[in-house]
Protein backbone atom coordinates (compact mmCIF):
# COMPACT_ATOMS: atom_id res chain seq x y z
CA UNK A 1 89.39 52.14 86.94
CA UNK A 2 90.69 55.48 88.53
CA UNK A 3 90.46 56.35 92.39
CA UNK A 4 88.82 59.21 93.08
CA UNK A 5 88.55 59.10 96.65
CA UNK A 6 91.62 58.45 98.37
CA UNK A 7 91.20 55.91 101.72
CA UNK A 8 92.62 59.00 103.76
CA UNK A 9 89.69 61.50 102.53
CA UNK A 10 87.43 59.09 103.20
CA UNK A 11 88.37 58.68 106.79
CA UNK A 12 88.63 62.29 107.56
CA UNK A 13 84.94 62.78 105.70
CA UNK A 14 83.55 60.47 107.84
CA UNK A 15 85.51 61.72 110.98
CA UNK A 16 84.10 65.58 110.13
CA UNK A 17 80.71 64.18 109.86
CA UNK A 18 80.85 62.48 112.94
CA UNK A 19 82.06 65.51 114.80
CA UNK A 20 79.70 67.66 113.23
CA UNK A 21 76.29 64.90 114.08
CA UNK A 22 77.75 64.92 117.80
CA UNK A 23 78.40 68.36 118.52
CA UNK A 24 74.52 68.93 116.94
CA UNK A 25 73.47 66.10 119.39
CA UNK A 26 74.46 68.41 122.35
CA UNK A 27 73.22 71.29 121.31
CA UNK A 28 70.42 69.65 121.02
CA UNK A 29 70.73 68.11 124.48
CA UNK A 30 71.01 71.80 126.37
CA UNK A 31 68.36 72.71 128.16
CA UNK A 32 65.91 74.79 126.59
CA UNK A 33 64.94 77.04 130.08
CA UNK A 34 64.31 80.70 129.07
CA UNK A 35 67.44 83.00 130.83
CA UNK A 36 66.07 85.74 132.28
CA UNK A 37 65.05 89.04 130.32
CA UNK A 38 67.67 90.48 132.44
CA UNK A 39 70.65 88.03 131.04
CA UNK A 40 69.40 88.27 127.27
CA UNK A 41 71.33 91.22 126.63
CA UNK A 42 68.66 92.52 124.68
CA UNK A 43 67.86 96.46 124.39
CA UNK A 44 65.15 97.09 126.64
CA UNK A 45 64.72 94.17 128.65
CA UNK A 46 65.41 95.27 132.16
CA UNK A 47 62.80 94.23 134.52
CA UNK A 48 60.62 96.56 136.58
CA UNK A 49 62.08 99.47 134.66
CA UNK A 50 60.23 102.21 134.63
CA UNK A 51 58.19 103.01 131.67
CA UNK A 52 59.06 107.01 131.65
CA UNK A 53 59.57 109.65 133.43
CA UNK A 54 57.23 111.41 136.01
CA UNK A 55 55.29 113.69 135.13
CA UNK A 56 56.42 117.38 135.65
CA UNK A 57 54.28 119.06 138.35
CA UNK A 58 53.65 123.23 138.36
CA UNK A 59 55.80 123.56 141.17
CA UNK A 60 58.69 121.92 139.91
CA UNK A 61 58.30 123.59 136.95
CA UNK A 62 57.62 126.94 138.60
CA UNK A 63 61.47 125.71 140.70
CA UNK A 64 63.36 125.16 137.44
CA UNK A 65 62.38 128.43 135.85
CA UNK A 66 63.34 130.10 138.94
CA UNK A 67 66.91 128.49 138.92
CA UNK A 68 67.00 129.59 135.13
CA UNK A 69 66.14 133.59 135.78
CA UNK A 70 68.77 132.95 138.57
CA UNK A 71 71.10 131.40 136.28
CA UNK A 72 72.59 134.61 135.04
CA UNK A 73 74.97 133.80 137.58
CA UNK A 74 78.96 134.90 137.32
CA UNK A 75 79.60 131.31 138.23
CA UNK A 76 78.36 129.92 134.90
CA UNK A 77 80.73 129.67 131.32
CA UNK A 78 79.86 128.62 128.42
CA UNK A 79 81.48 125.72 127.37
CA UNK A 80 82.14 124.77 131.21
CA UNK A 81 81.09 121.57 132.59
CA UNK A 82 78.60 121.43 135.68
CA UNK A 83 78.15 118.40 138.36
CA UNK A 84 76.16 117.43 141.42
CA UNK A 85 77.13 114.51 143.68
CA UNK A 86 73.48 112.68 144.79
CA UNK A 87 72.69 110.40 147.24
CA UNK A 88 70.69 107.50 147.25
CA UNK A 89 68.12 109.32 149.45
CA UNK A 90 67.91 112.03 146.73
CA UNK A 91 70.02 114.56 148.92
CA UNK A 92 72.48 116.85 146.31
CA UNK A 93 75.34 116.66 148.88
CA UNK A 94 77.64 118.86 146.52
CA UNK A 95 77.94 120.31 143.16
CA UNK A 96 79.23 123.22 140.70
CA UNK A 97 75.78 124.67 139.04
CA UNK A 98 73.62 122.46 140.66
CA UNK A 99 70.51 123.84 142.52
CA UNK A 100 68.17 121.11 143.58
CA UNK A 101 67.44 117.37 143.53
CA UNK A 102 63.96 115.50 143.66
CA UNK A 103 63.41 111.92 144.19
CA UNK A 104 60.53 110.23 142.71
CA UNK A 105 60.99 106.52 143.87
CA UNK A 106 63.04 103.64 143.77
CA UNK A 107 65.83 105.06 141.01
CA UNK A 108 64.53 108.07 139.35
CA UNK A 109 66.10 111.39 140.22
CA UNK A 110 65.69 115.00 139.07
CA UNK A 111 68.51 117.42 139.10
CA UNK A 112 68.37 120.81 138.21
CA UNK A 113 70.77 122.95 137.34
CA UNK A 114 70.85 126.76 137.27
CA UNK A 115 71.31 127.10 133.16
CA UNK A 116 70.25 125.78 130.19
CA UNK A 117 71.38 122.21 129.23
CA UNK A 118 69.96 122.38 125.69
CA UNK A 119 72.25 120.91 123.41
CA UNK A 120 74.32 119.62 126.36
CA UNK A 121 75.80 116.22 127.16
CA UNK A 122 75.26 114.13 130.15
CA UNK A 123 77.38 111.43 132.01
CA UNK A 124 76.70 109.53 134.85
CA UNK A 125 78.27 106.84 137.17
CA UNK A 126 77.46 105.36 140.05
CA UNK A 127 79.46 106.72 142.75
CA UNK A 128 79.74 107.22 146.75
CA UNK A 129 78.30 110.70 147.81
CA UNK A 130 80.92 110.68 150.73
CA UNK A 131 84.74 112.08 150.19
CA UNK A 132 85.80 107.81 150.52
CA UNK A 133 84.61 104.52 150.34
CA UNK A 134 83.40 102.22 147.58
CA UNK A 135 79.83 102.94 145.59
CA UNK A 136 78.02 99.77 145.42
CA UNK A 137 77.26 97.87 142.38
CA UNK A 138 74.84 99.19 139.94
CA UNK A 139 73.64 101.24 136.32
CA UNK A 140 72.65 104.19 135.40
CA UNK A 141 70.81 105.97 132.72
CA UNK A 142 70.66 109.85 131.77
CA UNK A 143 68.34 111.98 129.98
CA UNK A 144 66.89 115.41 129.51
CA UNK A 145 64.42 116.27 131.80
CA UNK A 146 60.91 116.32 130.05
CA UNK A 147 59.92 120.38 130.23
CA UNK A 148 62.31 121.25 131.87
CA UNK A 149 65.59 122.84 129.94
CA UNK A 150 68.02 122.54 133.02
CA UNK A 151 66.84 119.60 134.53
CA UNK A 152 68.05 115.88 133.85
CA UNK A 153 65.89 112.29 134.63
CA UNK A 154 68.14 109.94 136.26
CA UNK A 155 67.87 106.29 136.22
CA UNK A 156 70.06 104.05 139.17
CA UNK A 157 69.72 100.71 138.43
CA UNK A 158 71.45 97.34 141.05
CA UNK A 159 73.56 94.46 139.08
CA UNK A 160 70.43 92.70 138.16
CA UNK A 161 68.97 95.77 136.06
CA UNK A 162 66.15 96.08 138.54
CA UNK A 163 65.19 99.97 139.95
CA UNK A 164 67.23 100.56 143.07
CA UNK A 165 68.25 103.50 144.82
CA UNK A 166 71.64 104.14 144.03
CA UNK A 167 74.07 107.50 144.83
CA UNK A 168 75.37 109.02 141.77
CA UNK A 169 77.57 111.63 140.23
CA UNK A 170 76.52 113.44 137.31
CA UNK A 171 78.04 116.09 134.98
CA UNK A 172 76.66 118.36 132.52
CA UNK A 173 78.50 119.68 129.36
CA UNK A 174 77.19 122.54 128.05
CA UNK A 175 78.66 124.50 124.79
């Protein structure tokens, strides 16, 4: 009768299927304790994010279109790129286009800018509003400002992914 199954195969089946049952066994043995939503890496699962924006009051409104007729500025290019250094109070301590800053609450900033940002890009980073030091640890999100053409929302974030006041730098790219 023929040998199918060499004695060496054997032992290494049985060896493979041994590793394989154990390292099942501790998976199986890990804990099971949810992370936090924060840790998951999942889209959308910071904590106490805010759920939008603000909404857009008539002065502020009434503000931005002002810095829009004004706008018509020298100092504007097309095709340039704007910025505005915030603080974490909310305070525009310097910038090229920039005309005002509103705080909301913890994390959410309005800047507005003295053009159109339509079709523009935005970039952010978390950054000291003084000429030196070291920003502290955080995130940030960008986006248009809801009715208003040259505003943008700002988001700071701390480590954890929780709303904190953070200072920022932002810049505008406009075609």
């Amino acid at each position: 009768m023929a040998r199918f199954i060499s004695g060496r195969a054997v032992a290494v089946t049985f060896g493979v299927l041994a590793l394989t049952l154990a390292g099942g066994g501790i998976a199986a043995a890990q804990t099971t304790a949810a992370k936090p939503a924060a840790q998951t890496g999942q889209p959308g699962a910071r904590p106490a994010a805010p759920a939008g924006q603000p909404a857009l009051t008539p002065a502020e409104a009434a503000q931005a279109k002002a810095a829009l007729q004004e706008g018509a500025s020298p100092s504007f290019v097309a095709g340039s790129t704007s910025f505005a250094v915030v603080s974490a109070a909310g305070v525009l301590v310097r910038g090229h286009d920039a005309v005002s800053t509103t705080k909301y609450g913890p994390g959410q900033y309005q800047v507005v800018f003295n053009h159109s940002l339509t079709r523009g890009g935005y970039v952010a980073t978390i950054g000291d509003a003084a000429d030196c030091c070291i920003p502290p640890t955080g995130q940030v999100s960008v986006a248009p400002r809801l009715g208003t053409p040259n505003g943008v929302f700002v988001q700071t974030f701390d480590s954890t992914g929780a709303a904190a006041d953070r200072p920022f730098h932002l810049s505008v790219f406009t075609p």
